[in-house]
N, C-alpha and C. Protein backbone atom coordinates (compact mmCIF):
# COMPACT_ATOMS: atom_id res chain seq x y z
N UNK A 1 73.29 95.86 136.39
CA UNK A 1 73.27 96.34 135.03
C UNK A 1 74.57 97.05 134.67
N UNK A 2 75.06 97.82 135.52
CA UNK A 2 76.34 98.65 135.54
C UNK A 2 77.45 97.22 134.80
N UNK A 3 77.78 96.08 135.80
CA UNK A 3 78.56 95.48 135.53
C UNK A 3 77.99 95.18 134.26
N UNK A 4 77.23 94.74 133.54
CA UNK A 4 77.07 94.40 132.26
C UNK A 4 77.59 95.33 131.31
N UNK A 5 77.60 96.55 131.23
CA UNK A 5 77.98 97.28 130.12
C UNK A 5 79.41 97.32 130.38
N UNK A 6 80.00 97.08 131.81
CA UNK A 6 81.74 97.00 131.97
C UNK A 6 81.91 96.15 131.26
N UNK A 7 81.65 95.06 131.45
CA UNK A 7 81.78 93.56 130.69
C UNK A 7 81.90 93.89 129.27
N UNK A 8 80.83 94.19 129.08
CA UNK A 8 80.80 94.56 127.41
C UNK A 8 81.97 95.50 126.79
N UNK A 9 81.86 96.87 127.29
CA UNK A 9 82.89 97.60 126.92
C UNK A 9 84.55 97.00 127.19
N UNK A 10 84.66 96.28 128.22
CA UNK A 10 85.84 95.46 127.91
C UNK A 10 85.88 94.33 127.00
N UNK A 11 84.86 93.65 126.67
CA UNK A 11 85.21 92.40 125.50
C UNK A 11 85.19 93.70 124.04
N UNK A 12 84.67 94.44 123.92
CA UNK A 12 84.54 95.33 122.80
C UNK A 12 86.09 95.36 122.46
N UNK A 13 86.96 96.04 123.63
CA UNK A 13 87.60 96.50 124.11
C UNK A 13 89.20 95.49 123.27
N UNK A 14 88.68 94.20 123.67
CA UNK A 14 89.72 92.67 123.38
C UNK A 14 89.64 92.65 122.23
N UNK A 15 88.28 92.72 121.44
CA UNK A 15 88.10 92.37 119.92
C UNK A 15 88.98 93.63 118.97
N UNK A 16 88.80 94.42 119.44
CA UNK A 16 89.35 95.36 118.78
C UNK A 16 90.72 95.20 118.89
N UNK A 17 91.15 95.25 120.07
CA UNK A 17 92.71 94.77 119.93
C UNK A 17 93.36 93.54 119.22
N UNK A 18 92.53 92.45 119.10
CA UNK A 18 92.95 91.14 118.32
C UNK A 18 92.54 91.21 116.95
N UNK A 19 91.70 92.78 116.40
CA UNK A 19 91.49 92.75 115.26
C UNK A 19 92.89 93.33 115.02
N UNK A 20 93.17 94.58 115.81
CA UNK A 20 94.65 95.08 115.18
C UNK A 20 95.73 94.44 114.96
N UNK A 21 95.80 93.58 115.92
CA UNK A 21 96.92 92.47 115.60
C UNK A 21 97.13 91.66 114.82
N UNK A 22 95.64 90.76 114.20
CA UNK A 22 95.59 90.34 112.94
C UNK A 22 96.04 91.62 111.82
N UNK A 23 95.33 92.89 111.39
CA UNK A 23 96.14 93.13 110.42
C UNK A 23 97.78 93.39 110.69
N UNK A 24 98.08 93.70 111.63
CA UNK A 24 99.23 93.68 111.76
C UNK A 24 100.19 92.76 111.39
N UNK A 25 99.96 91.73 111.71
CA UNK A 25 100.41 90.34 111.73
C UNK A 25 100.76 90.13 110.07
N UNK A 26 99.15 89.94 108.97
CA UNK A 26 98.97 90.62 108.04
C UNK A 26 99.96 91.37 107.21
N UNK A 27 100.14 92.31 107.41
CA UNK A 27 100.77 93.61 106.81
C UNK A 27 102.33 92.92 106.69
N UNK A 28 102.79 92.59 107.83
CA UNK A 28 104.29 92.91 108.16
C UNK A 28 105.18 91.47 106.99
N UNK A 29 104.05 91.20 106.16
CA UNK A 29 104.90 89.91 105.51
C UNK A 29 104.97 90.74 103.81
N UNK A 30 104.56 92.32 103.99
CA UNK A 30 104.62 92.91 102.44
C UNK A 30 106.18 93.49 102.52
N UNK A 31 106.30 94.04 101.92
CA UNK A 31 107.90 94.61 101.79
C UNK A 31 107.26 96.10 101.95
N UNK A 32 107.94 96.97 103.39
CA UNK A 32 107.25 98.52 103.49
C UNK A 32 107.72 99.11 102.64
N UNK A 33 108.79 98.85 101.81
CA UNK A 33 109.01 99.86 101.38
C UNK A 33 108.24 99.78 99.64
N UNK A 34 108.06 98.67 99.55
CA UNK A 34 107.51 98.55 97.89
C UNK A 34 105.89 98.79 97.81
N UNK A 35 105.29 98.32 99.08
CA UNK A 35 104.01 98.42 99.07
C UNK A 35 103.33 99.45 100.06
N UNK A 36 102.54 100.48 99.82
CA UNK A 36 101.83 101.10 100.25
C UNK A 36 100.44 101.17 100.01
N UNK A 37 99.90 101.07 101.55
CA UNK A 37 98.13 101.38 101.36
C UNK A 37 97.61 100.35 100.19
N UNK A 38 97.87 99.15 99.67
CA UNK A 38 97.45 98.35 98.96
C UNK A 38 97.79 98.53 97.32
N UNK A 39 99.04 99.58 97.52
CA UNK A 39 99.40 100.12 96.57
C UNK A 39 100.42 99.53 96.26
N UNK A 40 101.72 99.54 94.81
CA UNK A 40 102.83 98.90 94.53
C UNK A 40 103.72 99.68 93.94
N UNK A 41 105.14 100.32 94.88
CA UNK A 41 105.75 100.79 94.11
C UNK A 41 106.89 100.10 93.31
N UNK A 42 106.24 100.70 91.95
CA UNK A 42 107.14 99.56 90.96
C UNK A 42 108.57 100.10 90.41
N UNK A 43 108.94 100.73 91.23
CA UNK A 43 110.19 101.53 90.83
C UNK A 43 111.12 100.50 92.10
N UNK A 44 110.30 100.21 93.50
CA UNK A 44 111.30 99.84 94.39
C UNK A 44 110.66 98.52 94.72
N UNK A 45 109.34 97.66 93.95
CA UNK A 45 109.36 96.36 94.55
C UNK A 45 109.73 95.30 93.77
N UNK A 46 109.85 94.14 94.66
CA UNK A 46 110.40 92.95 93.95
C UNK A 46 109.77 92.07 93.37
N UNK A 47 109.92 91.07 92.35
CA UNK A 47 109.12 90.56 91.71
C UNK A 47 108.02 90.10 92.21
N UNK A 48 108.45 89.25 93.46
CA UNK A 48 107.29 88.50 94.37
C UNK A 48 105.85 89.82 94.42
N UNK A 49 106.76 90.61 94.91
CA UNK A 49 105.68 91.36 95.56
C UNK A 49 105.39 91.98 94.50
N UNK A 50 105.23 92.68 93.42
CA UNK A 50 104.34 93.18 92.10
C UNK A 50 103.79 91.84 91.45
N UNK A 51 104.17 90.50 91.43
CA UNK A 51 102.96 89.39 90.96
C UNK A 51 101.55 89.78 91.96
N UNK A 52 102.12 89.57 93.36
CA UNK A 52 101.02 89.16 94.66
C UNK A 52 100.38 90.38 94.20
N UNK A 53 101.10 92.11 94.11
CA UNK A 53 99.64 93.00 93.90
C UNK A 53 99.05 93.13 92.69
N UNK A 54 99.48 92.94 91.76
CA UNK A 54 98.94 93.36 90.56
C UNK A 54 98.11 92.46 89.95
N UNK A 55 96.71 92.49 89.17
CA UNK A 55 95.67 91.72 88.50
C UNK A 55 96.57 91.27 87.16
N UNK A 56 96.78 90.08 86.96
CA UNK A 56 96.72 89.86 85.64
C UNK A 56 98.35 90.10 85.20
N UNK A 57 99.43 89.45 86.24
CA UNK A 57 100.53 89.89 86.21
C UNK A 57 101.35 88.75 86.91
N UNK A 58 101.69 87.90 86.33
CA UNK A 58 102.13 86.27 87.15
C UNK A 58 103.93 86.75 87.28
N UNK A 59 104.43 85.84 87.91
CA UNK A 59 105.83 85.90 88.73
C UNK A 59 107.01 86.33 87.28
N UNK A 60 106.77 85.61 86.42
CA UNK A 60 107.27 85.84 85.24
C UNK A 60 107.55 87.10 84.70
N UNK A 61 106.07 87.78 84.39
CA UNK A 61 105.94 89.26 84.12
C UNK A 61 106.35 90.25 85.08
N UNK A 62 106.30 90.12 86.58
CA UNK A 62 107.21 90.77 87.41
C UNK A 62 108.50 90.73 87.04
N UNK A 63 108.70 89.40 86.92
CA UNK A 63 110.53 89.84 86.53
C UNK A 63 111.03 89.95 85.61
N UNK A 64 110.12 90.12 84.11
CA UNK A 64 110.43 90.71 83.57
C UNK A 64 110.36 92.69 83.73
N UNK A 65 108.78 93.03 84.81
CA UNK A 65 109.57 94.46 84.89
C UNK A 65 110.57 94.63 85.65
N UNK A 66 111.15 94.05 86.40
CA UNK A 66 112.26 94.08 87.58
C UNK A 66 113.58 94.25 86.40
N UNK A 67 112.74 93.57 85.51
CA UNK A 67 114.28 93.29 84.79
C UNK A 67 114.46 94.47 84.00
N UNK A 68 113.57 94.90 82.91
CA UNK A 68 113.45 96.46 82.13
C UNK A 68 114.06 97.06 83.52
N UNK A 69 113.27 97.69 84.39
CA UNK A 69 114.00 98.45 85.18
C UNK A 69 115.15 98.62 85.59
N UNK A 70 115.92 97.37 85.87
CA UNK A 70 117.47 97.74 86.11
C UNK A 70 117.86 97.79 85.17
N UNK A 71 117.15 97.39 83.40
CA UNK A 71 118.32 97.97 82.77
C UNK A 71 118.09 98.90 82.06
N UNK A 72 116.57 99.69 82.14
CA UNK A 72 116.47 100.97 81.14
C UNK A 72 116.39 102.15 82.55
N UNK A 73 116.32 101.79 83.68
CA UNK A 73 116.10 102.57 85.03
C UNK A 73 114.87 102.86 85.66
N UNK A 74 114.61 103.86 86.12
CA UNK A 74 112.90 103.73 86.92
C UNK A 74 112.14 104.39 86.18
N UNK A 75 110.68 103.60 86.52
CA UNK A 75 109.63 103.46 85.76
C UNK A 75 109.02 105.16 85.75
N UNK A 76 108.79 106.25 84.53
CA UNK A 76 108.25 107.64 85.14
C UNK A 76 107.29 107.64 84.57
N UNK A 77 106.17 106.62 84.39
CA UNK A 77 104.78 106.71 83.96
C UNK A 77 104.02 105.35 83.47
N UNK A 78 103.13 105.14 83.63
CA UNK A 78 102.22 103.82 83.16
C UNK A 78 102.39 103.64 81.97
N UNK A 79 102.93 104.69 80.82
CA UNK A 79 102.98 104.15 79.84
C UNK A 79 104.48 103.86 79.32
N UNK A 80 105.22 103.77 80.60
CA UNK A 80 106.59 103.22 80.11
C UNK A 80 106.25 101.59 80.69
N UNK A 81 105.54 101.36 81.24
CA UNK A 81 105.57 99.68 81.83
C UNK A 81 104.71 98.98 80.30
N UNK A 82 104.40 99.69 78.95
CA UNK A 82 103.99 99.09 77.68
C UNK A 82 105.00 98.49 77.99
N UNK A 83 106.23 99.02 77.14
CA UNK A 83 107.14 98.56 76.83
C UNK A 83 107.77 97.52 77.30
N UNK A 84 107.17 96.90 78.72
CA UNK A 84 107.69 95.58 79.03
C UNK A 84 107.16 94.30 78.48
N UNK A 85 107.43 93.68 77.71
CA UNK A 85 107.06 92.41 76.67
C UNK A 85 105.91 91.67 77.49
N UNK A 86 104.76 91.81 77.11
CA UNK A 86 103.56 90.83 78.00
C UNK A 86 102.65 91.88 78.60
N UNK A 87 103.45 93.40 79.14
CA UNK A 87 102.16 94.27 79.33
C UNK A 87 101.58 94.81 78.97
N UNK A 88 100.14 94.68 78.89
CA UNK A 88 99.72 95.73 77.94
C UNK A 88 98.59 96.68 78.38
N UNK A 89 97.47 97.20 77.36
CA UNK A 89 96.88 98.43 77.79
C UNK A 89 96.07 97.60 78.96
N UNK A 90 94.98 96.90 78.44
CA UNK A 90 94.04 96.82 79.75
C UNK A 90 94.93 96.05 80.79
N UNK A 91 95.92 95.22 81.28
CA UNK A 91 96.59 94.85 82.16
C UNK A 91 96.93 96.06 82.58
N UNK A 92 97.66 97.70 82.49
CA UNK A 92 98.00 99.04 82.71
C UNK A 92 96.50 99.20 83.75
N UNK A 93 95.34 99.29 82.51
CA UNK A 93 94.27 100.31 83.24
C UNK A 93 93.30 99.14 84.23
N UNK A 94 93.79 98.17 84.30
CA UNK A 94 93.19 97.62 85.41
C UNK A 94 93.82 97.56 86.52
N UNK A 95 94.90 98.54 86.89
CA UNK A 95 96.01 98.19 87.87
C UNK A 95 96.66 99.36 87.79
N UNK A 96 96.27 100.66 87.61
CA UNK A 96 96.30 102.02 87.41
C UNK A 96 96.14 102.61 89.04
N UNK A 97 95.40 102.18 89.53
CA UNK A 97 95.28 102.84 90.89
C UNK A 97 96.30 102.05 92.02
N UNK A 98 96.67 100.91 91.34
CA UNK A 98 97.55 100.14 92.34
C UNK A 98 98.73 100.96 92.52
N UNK A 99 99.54 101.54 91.37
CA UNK A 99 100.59 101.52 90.69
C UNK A 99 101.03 102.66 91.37
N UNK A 100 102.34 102.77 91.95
CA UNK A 100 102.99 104.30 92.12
C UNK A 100 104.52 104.23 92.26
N UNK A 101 104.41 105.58 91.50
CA UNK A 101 105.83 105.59 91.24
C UNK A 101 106.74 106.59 92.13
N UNK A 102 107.76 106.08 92.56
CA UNK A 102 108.55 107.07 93.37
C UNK A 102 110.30 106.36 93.24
C-alpha cells in the first residue's frame, strides 16, 4: 500500500510539472513587457499584441492606437483611447479591466 501512494504522489508530482511547462511554453510567445497578468499595456504594446488582448479591437484598430500614440504620446486614461477613430464607449468598458497604463 505504501508503494501505491509513492506512485501516486510522484505521477501527481509529473502532472504538475508538465502543467507548468505548458503555461510556460504559453506565456513566453506574449511580449513581457506589454502584457501583464492577462492585462495590456497600451502605452508599451504592439499592435499584434493589443488586437490578440482586447474584445472587439481587430489588427487595424491596434494600429491605429499605436499610431495616435506615437504621435499625440502615452495614453493617461481610458478616455483618451475615445479619441482614436473606431474606439468607442462600450469597446472602452468592455476592456476596462484589461487595460493599463504605465
Amino acid at each position: 500500500m505504501k508503494g501505491f501512494k509513492i506512485v501516486n504522489v510522484v505521477l501527481l508530482g509529473l502532472l504538475l510539472a508538465l502543467v507548468q511547462v505548458g503555461y510556460a511554453q504559453k506565456t513566453e510567445t506574449a511580449s513581457p513587457v506589454a502584457v501583464e497578468m492577462e492585462r495590456v499595456n497600451i502605452n508599451q504594446a504592439d499592435a499584434e499584441t493589443i488586437a490578440l488582448m482586447l474584445d472587439g479591437i481587430g489588427i487595424r484598430r491596434a494600429e491605429a492606437i499605436v499610431a495616435w500614440r506615437e504621435q499625440n504620446g502615452l495614453f493617461k486614461s481610458l478616455d483618451e483611447l475615445i479619441m482614436v477613430s473606431g474606439v468607442g464607449q462600450a469597446t472602452i468598458q468592455r476592456n476596462q479591466k484589461k487595460i493599463i497604463f504605465e
